[in-house]
Protein backbone atom coordinates (compact mmCIF):
# COMPACT_ATOMS: atom_id res chain seq x y z
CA UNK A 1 3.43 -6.64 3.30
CA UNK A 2 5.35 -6.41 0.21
CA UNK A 3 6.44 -8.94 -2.43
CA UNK A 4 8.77 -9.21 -4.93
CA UNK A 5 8.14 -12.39 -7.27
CA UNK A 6 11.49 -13.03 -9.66
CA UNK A 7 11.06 -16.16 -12.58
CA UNK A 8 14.15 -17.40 -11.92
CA UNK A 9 16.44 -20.51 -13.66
CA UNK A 10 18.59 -20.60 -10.28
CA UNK A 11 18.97 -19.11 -7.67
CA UNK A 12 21.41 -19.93 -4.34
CA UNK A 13 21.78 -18.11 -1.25
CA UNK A 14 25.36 -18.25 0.32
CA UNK A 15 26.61 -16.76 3.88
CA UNK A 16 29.99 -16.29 4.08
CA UNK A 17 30.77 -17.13 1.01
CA UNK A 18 29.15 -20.78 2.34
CA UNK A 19 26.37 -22.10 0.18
CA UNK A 20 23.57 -22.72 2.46
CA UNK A 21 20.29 -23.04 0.22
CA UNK A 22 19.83 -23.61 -3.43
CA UNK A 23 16.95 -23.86 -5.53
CA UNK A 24 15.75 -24.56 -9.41
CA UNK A 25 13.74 -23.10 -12.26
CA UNK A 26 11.04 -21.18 -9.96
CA UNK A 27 10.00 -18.31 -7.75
CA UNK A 28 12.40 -16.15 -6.04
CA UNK A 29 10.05 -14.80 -3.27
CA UNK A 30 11.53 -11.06 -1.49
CA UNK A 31 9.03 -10.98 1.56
CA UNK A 32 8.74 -7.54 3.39
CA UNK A 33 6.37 -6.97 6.91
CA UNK A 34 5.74 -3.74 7.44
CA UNK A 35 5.08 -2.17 10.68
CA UNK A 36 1.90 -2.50 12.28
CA UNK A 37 0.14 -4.79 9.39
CA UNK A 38 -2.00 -7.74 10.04
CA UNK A 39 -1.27 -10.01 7.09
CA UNK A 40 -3.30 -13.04 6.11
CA UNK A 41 -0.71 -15.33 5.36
CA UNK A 42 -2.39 -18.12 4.51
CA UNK A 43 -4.44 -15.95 1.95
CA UNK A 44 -1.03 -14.31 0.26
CA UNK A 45 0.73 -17.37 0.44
CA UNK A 46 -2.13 -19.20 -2.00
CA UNK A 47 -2.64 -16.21 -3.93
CA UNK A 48 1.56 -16.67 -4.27
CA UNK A 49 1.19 -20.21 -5.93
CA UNK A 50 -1.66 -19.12 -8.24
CA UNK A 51 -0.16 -16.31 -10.19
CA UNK A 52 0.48 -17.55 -13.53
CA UNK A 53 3.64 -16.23 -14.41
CA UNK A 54 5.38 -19.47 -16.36
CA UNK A 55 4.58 -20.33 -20.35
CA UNK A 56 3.05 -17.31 -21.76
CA UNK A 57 0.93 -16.30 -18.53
CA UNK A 58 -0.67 -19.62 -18.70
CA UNK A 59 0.73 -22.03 -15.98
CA UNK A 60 1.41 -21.09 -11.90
CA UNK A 61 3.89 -22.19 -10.07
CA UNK A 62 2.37 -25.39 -9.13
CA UNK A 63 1.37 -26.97 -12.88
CA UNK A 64 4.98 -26.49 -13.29
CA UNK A 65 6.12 -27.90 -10.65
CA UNK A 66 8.77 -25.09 -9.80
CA UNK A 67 10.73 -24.54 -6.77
CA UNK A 68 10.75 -21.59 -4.65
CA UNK A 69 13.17 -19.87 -2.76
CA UNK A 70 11.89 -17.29 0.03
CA UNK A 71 14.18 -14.56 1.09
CA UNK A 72 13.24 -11.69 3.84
CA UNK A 73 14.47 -8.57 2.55
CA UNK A 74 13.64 -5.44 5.06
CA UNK A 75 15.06 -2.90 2.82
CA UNK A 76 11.85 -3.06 0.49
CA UNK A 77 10.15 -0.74 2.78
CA UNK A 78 13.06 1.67 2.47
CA UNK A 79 12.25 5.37 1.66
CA UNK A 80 15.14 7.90 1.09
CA UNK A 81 15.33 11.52 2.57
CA UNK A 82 17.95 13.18 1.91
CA UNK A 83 20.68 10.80 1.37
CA UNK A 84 19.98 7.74 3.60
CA UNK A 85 17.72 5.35 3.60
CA UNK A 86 14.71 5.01 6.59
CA UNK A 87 13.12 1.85 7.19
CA UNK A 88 10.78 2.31 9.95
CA UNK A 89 7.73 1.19 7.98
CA UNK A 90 9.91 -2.15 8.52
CA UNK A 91 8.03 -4.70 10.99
CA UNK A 92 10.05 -5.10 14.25
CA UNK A 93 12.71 -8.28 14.26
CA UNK A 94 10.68 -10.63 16.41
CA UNK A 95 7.54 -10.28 14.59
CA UNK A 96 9.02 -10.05 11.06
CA UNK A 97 10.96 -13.24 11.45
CA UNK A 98 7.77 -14.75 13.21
CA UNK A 99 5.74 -14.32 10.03
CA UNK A 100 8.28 -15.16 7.79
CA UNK A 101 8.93 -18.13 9.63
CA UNK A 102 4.94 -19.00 9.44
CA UNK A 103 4.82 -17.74 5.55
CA UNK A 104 7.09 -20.72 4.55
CA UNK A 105 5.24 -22.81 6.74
CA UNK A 106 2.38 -22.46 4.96
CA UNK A 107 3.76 -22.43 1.70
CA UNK A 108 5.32 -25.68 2.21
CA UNK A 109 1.76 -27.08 3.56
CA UNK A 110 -0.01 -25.56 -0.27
CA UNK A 111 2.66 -27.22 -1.81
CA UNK A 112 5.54 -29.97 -2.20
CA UNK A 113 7.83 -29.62 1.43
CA UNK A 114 10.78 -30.20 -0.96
CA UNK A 115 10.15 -27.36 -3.28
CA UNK A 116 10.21 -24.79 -1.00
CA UNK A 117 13.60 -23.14 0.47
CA UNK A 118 14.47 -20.73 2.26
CA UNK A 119 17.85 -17.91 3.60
CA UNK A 120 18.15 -17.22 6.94
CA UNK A 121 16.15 -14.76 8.56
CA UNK A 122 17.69 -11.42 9.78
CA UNK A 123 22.00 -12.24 8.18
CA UNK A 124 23.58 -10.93 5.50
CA UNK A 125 23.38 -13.12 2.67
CA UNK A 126 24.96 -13.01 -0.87
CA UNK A 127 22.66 -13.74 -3.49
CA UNK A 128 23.65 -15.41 -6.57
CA UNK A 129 20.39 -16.09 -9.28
CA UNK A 130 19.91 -15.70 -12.94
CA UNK A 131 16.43 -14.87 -13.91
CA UNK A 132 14.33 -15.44 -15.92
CA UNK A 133 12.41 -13.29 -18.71
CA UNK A 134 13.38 -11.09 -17.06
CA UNK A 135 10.04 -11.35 -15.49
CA UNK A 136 9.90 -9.30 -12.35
CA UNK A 137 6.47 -9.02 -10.34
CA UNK A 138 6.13 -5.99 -7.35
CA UNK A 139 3.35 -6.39 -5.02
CA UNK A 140 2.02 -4.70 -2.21
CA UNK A 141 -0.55 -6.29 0.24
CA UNK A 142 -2.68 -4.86 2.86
């Protein structure tokens, strides 16, 4: 799996120019599943609201009581040969939106239900944020 954590002051997800999620001061969460990988979601998902990333490196997530918006983005699995990108290290559709689908689950059940939002799973989104720091966190979990 791999994880891009944004501090954000905004962020709001729009498709067709339609705004259809919108969340404060937080997390913007980029979730890739790559092919093959048995993630513990539960695990990553806790691990997610720990990180201290807010007030110097001292506060998570949860003491500040931040939202957090959750975005699938295949493409972070991307590799380029040549002069297109490959993204077969990508999970298949089914299973990607399946654990995507259970990652907010259980982020909403470690957290507050009505801090947690999410885009749509497998459209093309526009994504309109302004972050914060900038403070820009790359992970990659096995």
């Amino acid at each position: 799996m791999k994880l891009t954590i944004q501090r954000v002051k905004y962020a709001k997800v729009f498709k067709d120019e339609e705004l259809i999620s919108e969340s404060k001061f937080g997390y913007l969460l980029l979730v890739c599943f790559k092919r093959g990988e048995s993630d513990n979601l539960v695990k990553i998902a806790k691990k997610t609201l720990s990180y201290k990333l807010f007030d110097n490196w001292t506060k998570n997530i949860q003491e500040i009581e931040g939202d957090i918006m959750v975005l699938s983005q295949f493409t972070l699995t991307g590799k380029i040969k040549g002069t297109k990108p490959s993204f077969h290290e990508s999970e298949e559709h089914f299973l990607a939106k399946n654990k995507f689908t259970e990652f907010i689950k259980i982020l909403k059940e470690n957290y507050f239900t009505n801090k947690v939002f999410s885009g749509i799973f497998g459209f093309k989104l526009e994504i309109e944020t302004k972050l914060d720091g900038p403070c820009t966190i790359q992970l990659e979990i096995n």
